[in-house]
Protein backbone atom coordinates (compact mmCIF):
# COMPACT_ATOMS: atom_id res chain seq x y z
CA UNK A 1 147.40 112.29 107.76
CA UNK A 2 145.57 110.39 105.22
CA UNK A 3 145.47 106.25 104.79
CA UNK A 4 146.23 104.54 101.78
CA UNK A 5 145.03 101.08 101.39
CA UNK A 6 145.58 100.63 98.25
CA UNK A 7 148.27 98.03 98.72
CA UNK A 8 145.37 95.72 99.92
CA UNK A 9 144.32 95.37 96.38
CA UNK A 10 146.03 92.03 95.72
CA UNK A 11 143.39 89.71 96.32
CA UNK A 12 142.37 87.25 92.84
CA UNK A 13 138.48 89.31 93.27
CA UNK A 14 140.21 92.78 92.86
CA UNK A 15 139.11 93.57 89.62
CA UNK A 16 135.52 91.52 89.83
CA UNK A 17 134.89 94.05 93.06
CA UNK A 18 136.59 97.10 92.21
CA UNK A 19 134.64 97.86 89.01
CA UNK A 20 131.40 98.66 89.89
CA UNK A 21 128.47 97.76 87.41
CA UNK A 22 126.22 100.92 86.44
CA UNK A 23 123.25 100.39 85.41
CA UNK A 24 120.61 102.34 82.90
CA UNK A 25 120.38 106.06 82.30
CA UNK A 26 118.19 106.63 85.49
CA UNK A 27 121.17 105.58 87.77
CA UNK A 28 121.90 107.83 91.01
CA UNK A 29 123.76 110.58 89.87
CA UNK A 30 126.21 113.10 92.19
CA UNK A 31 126.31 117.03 90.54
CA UNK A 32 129.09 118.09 88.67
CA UNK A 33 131.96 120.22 91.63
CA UNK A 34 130.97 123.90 88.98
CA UNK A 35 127.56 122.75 88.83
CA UNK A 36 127.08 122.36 92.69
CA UNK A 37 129.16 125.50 93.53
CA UNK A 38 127.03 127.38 91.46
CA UNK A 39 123.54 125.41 92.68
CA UNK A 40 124.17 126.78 96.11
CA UNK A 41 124.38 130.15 95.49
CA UNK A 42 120.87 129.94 94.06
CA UNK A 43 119.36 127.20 95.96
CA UNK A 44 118.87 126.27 99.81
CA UNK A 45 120.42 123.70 102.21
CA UNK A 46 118.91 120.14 101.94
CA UNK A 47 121.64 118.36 104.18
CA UNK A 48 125.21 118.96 105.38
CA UNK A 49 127.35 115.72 105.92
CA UNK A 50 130.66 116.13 107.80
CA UNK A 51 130.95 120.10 106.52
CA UNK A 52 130.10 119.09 102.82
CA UNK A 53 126.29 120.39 101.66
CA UNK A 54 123.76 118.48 100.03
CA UNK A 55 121.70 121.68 98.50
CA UNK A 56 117.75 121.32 96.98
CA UNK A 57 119.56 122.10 93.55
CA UNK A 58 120.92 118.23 94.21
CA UNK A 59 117.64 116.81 95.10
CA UNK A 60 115.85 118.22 92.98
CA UNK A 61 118.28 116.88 89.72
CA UNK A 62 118.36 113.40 91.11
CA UNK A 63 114.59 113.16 91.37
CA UNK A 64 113.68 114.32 88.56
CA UNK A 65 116.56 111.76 86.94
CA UNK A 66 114.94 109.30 89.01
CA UNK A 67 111.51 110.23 87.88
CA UNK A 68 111.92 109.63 84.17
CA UNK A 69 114.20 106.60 84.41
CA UNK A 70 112.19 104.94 86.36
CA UNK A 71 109.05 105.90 84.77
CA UNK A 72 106.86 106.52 88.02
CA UNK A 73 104.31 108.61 87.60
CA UNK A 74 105.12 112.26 88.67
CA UNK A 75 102.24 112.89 91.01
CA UNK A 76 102.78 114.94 93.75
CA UNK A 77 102.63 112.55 96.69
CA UNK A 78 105.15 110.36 94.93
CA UNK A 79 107.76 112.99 94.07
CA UNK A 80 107.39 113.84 97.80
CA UNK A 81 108.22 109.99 98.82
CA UNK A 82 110.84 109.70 96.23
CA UNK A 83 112.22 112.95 96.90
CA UNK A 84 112.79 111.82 100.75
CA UNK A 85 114.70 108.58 99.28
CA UNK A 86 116.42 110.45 97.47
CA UNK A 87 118.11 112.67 100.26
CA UNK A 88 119.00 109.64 102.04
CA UNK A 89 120.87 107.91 99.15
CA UNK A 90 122.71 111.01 98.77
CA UNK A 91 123.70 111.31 102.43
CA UNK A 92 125.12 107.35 102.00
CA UNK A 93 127.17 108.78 98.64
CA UNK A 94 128.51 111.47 100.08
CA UNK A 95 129.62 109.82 103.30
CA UNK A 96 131.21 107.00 100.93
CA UNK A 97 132.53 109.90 98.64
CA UNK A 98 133.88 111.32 101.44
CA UNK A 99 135.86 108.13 103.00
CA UNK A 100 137.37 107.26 99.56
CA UNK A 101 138.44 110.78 99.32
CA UNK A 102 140.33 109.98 103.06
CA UNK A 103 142.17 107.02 101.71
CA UNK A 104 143.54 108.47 98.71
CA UNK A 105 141.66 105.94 96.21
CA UNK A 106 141.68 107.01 92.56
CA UNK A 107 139.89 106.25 89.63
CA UNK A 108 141.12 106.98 86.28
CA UNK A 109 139.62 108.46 83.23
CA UNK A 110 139.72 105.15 81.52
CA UNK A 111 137.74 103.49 84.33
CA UNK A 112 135.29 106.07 84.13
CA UNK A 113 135.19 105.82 80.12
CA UNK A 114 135.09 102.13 80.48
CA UNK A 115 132.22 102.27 82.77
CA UNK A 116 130.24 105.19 80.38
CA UNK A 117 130.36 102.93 77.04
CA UNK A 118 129.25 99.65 79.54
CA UNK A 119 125.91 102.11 80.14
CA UNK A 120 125.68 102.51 76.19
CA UNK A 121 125.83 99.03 75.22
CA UNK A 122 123.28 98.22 78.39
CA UNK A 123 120.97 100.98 76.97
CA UNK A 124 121.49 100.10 73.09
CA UNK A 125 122.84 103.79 72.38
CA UNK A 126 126.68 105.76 72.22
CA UNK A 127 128.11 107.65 74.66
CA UNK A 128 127.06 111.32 72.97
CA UNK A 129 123.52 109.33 72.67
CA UNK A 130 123.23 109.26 76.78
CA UNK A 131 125.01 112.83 76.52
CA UNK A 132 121.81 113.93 74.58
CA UNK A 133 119.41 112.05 77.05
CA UNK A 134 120.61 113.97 79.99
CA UNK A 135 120.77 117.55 78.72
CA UNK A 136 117.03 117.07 77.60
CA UNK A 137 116.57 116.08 81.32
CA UNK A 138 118.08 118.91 82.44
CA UNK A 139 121.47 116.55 83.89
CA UNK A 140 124.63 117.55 82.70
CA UNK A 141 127.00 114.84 81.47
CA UNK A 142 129.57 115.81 84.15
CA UNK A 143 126.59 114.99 86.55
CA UNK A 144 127.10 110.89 84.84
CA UNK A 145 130.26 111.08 84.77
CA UNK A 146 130.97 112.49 88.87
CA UNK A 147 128.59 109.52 89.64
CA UNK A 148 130.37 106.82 87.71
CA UNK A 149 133.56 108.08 88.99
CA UNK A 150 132.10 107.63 93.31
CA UNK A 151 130.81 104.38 92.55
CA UNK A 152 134.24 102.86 91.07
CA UNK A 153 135.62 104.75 94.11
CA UNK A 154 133.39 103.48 96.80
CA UNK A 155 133.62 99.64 95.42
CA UNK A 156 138.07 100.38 95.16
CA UNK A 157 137.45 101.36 98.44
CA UNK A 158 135.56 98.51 100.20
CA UNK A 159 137.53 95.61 98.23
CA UNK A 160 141.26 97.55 99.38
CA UNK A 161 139.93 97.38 103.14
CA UNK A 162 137.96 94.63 103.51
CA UNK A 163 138.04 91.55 101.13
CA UNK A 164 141.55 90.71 103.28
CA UNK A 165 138.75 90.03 105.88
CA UNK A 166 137.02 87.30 103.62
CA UNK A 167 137.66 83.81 104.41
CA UNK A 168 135.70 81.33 102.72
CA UNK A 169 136.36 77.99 104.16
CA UNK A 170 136.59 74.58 102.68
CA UNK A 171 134.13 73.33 105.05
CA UNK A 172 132.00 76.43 104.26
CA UNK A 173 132.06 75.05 100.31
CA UNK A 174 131.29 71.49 101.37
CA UNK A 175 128.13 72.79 103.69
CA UNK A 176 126.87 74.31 100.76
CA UNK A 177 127.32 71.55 98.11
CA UNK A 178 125.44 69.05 101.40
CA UNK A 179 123.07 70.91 101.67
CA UNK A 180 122.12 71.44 97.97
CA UNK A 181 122.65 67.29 97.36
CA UNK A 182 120.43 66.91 100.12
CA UNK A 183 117.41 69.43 99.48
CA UNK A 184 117.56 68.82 95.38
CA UNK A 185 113.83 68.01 95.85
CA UNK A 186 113.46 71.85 96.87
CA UNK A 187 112.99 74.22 94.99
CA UNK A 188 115.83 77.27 93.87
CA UNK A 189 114.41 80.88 93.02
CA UNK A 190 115.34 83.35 91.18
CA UNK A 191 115.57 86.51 92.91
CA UNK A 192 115.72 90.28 92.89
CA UNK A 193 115.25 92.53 95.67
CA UNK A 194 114.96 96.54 96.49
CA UNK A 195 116.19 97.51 100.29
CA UNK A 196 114.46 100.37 101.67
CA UNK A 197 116.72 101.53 105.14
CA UNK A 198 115.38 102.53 107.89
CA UNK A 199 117.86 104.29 110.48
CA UNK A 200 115.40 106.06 112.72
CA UNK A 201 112.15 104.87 114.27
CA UNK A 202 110.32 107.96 112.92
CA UNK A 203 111.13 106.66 109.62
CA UNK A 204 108.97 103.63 109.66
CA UNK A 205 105.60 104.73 108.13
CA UNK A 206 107.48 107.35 105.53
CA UNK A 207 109.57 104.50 104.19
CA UNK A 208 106.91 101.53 104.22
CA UNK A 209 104.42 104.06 102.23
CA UNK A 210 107.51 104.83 100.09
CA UNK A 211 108.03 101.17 99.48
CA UNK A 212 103.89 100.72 98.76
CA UNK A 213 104.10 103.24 95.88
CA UNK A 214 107.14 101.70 94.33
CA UNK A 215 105.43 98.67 94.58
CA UNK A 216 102.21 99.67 92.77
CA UNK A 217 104.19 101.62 89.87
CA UNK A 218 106.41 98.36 89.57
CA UNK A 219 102.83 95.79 89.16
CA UNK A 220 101.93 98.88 86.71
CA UNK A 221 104.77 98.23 84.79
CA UNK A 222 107.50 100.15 85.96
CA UNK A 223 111.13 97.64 85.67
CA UNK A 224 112.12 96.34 88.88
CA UNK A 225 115.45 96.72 87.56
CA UNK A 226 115.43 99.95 87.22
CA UNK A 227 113.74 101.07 90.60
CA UNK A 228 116.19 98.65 92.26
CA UNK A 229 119.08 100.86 90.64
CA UNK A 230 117.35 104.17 92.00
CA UNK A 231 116.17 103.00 95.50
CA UNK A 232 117.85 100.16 96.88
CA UNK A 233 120.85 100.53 99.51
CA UNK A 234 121.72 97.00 99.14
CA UNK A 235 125.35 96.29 96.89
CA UNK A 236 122.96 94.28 94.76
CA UNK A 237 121.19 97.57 93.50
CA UNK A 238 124.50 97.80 91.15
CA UNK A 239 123.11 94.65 89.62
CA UNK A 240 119.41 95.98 89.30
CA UNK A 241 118.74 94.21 92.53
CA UNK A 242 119.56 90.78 91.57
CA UNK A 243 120.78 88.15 93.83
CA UNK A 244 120.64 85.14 92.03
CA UNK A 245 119.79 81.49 92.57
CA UNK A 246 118.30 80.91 96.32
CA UNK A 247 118.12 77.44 97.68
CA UNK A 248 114.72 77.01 99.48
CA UNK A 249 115.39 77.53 103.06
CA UNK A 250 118.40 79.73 102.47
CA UNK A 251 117.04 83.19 103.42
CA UNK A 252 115.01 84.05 106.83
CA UNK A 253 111.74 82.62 107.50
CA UNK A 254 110.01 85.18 106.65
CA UNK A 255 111.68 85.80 103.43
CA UNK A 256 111.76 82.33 102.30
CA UNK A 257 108.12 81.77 103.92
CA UNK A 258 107.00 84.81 100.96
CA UNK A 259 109.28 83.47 98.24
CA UNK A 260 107.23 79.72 98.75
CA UNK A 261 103.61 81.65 98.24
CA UNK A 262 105.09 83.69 95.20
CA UNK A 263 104.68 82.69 91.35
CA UNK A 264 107.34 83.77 88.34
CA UNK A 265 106.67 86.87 87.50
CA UNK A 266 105.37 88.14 90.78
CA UNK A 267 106.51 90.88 93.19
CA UNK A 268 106.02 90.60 96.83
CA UNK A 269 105.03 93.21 99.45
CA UNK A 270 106.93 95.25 101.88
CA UNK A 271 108.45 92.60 104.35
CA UNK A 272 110.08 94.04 107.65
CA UNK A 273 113.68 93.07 108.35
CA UNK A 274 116.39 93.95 110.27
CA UNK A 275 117.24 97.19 109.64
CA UNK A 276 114.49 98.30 106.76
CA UNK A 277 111.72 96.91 104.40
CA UNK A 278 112.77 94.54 101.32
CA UNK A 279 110.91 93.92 98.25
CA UNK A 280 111.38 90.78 96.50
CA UNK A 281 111.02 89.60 92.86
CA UNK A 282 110.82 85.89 91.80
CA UNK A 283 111.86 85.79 88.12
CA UNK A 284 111.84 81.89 88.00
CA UNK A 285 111.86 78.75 89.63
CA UNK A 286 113.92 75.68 89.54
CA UNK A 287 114.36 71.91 91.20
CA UNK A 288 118.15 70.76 91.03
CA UNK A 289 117.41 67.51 91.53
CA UNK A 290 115.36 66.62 89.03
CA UNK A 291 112.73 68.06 86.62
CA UNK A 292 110.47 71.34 87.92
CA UNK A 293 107.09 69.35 88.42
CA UNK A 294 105.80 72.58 88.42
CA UNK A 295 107.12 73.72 85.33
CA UNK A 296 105.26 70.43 83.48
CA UNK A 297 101.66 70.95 81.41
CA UNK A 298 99.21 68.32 81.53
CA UNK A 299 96.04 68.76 79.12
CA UNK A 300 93.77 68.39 82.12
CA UNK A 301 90.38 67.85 81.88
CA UNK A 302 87.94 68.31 85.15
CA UNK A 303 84.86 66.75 86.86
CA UNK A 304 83.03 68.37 89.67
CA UNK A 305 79.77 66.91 91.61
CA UNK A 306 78.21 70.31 93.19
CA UNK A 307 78.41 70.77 96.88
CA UNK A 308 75.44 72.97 97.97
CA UNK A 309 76.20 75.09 101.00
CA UNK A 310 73.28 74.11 103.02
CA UNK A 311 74.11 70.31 102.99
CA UNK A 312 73.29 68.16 105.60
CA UNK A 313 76.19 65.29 106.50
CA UNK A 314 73.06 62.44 104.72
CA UNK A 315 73.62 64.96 101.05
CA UNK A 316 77.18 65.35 101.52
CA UNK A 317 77.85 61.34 101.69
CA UNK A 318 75.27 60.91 98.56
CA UNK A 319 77.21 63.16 96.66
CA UNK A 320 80.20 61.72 97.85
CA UNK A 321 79.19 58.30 96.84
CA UNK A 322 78.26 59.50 93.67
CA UNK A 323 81.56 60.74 92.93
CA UNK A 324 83.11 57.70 94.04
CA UNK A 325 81.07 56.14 91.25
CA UNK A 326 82.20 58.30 88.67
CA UNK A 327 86.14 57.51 89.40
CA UNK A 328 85.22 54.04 89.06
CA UNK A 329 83.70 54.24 85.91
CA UNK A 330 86.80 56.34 84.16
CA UNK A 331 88.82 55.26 81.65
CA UNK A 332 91.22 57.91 81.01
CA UNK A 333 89.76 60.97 79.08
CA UNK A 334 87.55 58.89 76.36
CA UNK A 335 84.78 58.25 78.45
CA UNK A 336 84.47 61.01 80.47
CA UNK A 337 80.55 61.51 79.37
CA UNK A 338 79.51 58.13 79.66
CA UNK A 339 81.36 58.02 83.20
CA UNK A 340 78.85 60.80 84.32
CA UNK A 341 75.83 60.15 82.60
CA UNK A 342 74.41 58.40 85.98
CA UNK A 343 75.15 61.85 87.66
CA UNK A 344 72.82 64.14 86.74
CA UNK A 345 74.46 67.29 88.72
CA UNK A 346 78.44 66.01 87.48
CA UNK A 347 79.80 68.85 85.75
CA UNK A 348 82.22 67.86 82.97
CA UNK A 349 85.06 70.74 82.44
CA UNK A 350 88.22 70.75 79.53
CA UNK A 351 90.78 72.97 81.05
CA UNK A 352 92.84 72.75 78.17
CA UNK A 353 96.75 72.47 78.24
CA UNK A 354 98.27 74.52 81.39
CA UNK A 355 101.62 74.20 83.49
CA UNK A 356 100.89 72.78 86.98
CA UNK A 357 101.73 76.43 88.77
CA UNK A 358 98.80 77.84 86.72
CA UNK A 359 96.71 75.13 88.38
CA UNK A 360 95.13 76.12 91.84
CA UNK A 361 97.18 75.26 94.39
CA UNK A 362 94.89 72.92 96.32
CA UNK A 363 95.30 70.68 92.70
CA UNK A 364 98.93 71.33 91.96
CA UNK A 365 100.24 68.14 94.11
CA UNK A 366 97.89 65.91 92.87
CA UNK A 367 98.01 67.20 89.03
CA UNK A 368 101.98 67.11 89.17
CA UNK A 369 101.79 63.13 90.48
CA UNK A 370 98.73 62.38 87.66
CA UNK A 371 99.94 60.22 84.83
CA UNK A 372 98.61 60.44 81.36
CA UNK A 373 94.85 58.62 81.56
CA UNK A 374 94.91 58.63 85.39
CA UNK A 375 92.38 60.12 87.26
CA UNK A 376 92.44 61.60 90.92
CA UNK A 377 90.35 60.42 93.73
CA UNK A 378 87.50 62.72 94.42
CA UNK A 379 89.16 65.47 95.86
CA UNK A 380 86.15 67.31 98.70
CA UNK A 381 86.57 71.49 98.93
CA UNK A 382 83.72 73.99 99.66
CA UNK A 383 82.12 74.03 96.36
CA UNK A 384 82.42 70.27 95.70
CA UNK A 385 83.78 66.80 95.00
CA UNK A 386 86.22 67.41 92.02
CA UNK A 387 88.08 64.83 89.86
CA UNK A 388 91.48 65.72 87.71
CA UNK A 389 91.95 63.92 84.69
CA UNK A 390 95.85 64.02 82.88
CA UNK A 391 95.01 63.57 78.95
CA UNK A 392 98.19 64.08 78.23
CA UNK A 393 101.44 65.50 79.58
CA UNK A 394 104.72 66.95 79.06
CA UNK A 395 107.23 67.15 81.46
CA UNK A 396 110.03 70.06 82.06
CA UNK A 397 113.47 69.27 80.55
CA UNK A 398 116.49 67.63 82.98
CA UNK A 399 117.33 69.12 86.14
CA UNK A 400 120.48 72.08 86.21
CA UNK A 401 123.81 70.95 87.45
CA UNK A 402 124.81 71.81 90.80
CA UNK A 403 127.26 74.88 91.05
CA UNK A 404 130.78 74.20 90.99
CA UNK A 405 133.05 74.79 94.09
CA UNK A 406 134.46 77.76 92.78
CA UNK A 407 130.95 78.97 91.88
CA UNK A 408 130.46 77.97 94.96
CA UNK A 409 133.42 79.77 96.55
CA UNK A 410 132.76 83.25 94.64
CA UNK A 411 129.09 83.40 95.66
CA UNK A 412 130.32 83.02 99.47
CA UNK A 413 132.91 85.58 99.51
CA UNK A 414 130.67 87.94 97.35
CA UNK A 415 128.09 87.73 100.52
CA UNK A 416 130.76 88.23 102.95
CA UNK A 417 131.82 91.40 101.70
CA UNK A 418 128.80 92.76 100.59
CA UNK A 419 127.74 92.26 104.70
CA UNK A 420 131.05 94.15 105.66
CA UNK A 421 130.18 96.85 103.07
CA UNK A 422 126.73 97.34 104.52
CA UNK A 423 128.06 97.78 108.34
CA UNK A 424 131.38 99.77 106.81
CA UNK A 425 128.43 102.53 105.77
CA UNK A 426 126.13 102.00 108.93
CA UNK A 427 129.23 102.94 111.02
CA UNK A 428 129.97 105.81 108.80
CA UNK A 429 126.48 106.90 109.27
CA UNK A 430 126.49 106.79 112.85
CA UNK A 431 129.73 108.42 113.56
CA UNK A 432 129.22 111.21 111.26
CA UNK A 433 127.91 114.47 111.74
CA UNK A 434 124.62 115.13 109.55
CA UNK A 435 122.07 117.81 110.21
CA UNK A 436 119.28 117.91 107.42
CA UNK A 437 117.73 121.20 106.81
C-alpha cells in the first residue's frame, strides 16, 4: 500500500521548500523513461538500485553534461574521477526518485515549466534556446525536463514528511541574536561549499583526488557555482553551493579555523568531515559591529633597517637603536627622507594605496589601528626592523544591520531540515539494495 503525505504540506515554508531551485544548463540530469529503455538494450549495467538500473548509456550522458557545463578539462584521468561522482549522484537520485514515487508525490507540468523558464532567465536564453544547447550535447530535452521534474519531487517530498519535525524555538532566535550582539567585533563570511560523500572507507583516496582536481580546474577558472551544482550532495548544491552569511565561530573548528586563514576570492582545500570532504569558498567578508578594518585602504608608505642573517645580539641592538631613532625623528609622511638620512642602510618604500587584507598579515593589525601621519613602532621580523607609515586613509562604509528574527527564524529551520534531508537519504542508502556493476 502506498503513503501519501501530502496532507503534511501545510506548513507557512511549503512553497519556499517544495520548489526546488535549478541551476545552469550543466545541472544533474536523469534520462528520458524511451530514452533509457532504449539505452539498455545497447549499453551495459552501471548500477541497479532496489530493481531499477542505472546503465553506462546514463553515465556516460551525465558526464559528458557535466563535462561541458562545468568546463573541466576532458582529460582522461578526470572523466574517470568525474565519471565515478557521477554514478554516485545518480544512485542518491534514483533512491530519492524512487521514495517520492512510494508516497504518491506529484509534480505538475506547470511546476516543471515554471522551473525550465527559471533556468532561461538564470542562463540569459529561452526555453527552445537550452532545447538547442542540449541536442548539440547530445542530451535530449526530455533528459532536462525528467530531472527538473525529481528534483521538485524529492524537495515535495522532504518538506511533506519532515518540516512538521522543525521546531525553531524562541530561545533558539534569542541565542542567535546574543551571540551576534556579543561577537559584532568578529568577523561574518560569505560562504559557498561543494560536499564530496564518502560512504565506504575504500572511497577515501578516490574521492579526496576527485575533490583535488575539482579544486585545481575551479583556481583555473572553472565557476564554483557551477561544480557545486554538478558535485555536491549537500541541499545547498541547488543554490550553487551557497550557504550564506557565517558568524565567526559558527561552523566546526576546523572549518572555521580555514575560513579565518582564507582571503575573498579564495578557495580552500579538501577538509575532512564527518561523513566526506568539503570545499569551501569565501566570497566576502564582513564585521556587524562596526566598519570591516580590513576592508579600509591606507596609502602606506614603508621603512625597513636590514637585518643580516648572520647578526650577532651587539648588530641586532645597533640596528635596533637605529630604528628607534628613525621613529623618533618622523613626522608623518613629509619627512620620511630626512628621518633616515642618519641611517645609511634605512630603506625608504611607497606602497601606494592598498586595503589592509592585501597587507601581509604580520602588518595588518598594526596598519588597521595606524591613523593618518602615525607611524608604527619598529616592528623586528627575519629580514628586519620595519616601520608603517598611514599617509592617508579611508575607512569601509557603516557596519550591516543585524538579521531580523524572522531572518533569523527562516535561516534556523532551513538548517534543520536540510540535516533531516541529509540522514532521510543516508538511511535510504543504507537500507537499500545496490549492487554496482
Amino acid at each position: 500500500m502506498s503513503k501519501n503525505p501530502l496532507s503534511l504540506l501545510g506548513r507557512r515554508r511549503r512553497d519556499k521548500a517544495a520548489v526546488v531551485l535549478v541551476g545552469c544548463i550543466g545541472l544533474v540530469l536523469l534520462l528520458g523513461v524511451n530514452d533509457r529503455a532504449q539505452a539498455q538494450i545497447s549499453q551495459s549495467i552501471a548500477a541497479i538500485v532496489n530493481d531499477d538500473v542505472i546503465s553506462s548509456y546514463d553515465v556516460q550522458q551525465r558526464t559528458r553534461l557535466v563535462m561541458s557545463s562545468s568546463g573541466v578539462d576532458s582529460t582522461p584521468q578526470v572523466v574517470d574521477r568525474i565519471q565515478a561522482q557521477v554514478l554516485r549522484s545518480l544512485i542518491d537520485e534514483k533512491l530519492q526518485t524512487q521514495e517520492a514515487a512510494e508516497y504518491e508525490v506529484e509534480v505538475t507540468e506547470e511546476e516543471v515549466a515554471s522551473a525550465i523558464e527559471r533556468l532561461g532567465r538564470q542562463n540569459n536564453i529561452s526555453s527552445s534556446d537550452i532545447e538547442s544547447s542540449l541536442k548539440k550535447a547530445g542530451i535530449t530535452f526530455d533528459t532536462l525536463r525528467g530531472q527538473i521534474l525529481a528534483e521538485i519531487a524529492w524537495g515535495k517530498l522532504v518538506t511533506g514528511l519532515l518540516s512538521s519535525r522543525v521546531s525553531v524555538t524562541s530561545d533558539e532566535v534569542n541565542y542567535v541574536l546574543q551571540q551576534l550582539t556579543s561577537n559584532s567585533d568578529k568577523p561574518q563570511y560569505l560562504v559557498s561549499e561543494v560536499f564530496l560523500t564518502i560512504d565506504s572507507q575504500e572511497q577515501e583516496q578516490e574521492v579526496l583526488q576527485g575533490g583535488l582536481q575539482l579544486i585545481k580546474q575551479m583556481r583555473q577558472g572553472v565557476p564554483f557555482q557551477a561544480v557545486a551544482q554538478q558535485f555536491s550532495s549537500s541541499p545547498s548544491s541547488a543554490q550553487g553551493g551557497d550557504i550564506g552569511w557565517v558568524q565567526d565561530g559558527e561552523l566546526s573548528a576546523e572549518l572555521n579555523e580555514t575560513l579565518r586563514r582564507m582571503q575573498p576570492g579564495q578557495i580552500s582545500s579538501p577538509i575532512r568531515t564527518r561523513g566526506g570532504y568539503i570545499i569551501l569558498a569565501l566570497r566576502d567578508r564582513r564585521f556587524l559591529g562596526g566598519p570591516d578594518p580590513m576592508a579600509s585602504t591606507v596609502d602606506l608608505s614603508q621603512i625597513v633597517v636590514p637585518l643580516p642573517k648572520s647578526a650577532d645580539a651587539k648588530t641586532i641592538e645597533k640596528l635596533q637603536d637605529e630604528a628607534e631613532s628613525i621613529y623618533k625623528a618622523l613626522e608623518g609622511c613629509s619627512n620620511l627622507d630626512k628621518a633616515t638620512k642618519s641611517v645609511e642602510s634605512a630603506v625608504v618604500s611607497e606602497l601606494g594605496r592598498l586595503k589592509i587584507s592585501q597587507i601581509s598579515a604580520r602588518f595588518q593589525p598594526v596598519a588597521a589601528g595606524l591613523r593618518v601621519g602615525e607611524a608604527s613602532e619598529p616592528i623586528r621580523t627575519e629580514t628586519g626592523f620595519h616601520i608603517l607609515i598611514v599617509c592617508d586613509r579611508e575607512d569601509a562604509g557603516e557596519a550591516p544591520a543585524l538579521p531580523s528574527r524572522v531572518q533569523i527564524e527562516d535561516r534556523l529551520f532551513d538548517q534543520q531540515l536540510s540535516t533531516l534531508a541529509r540522514r532521510y537519504l543516508r538511511d535510504l542508502r543504507r537500507d537499500s539494495t545496490i549492487e554496482l556493476r
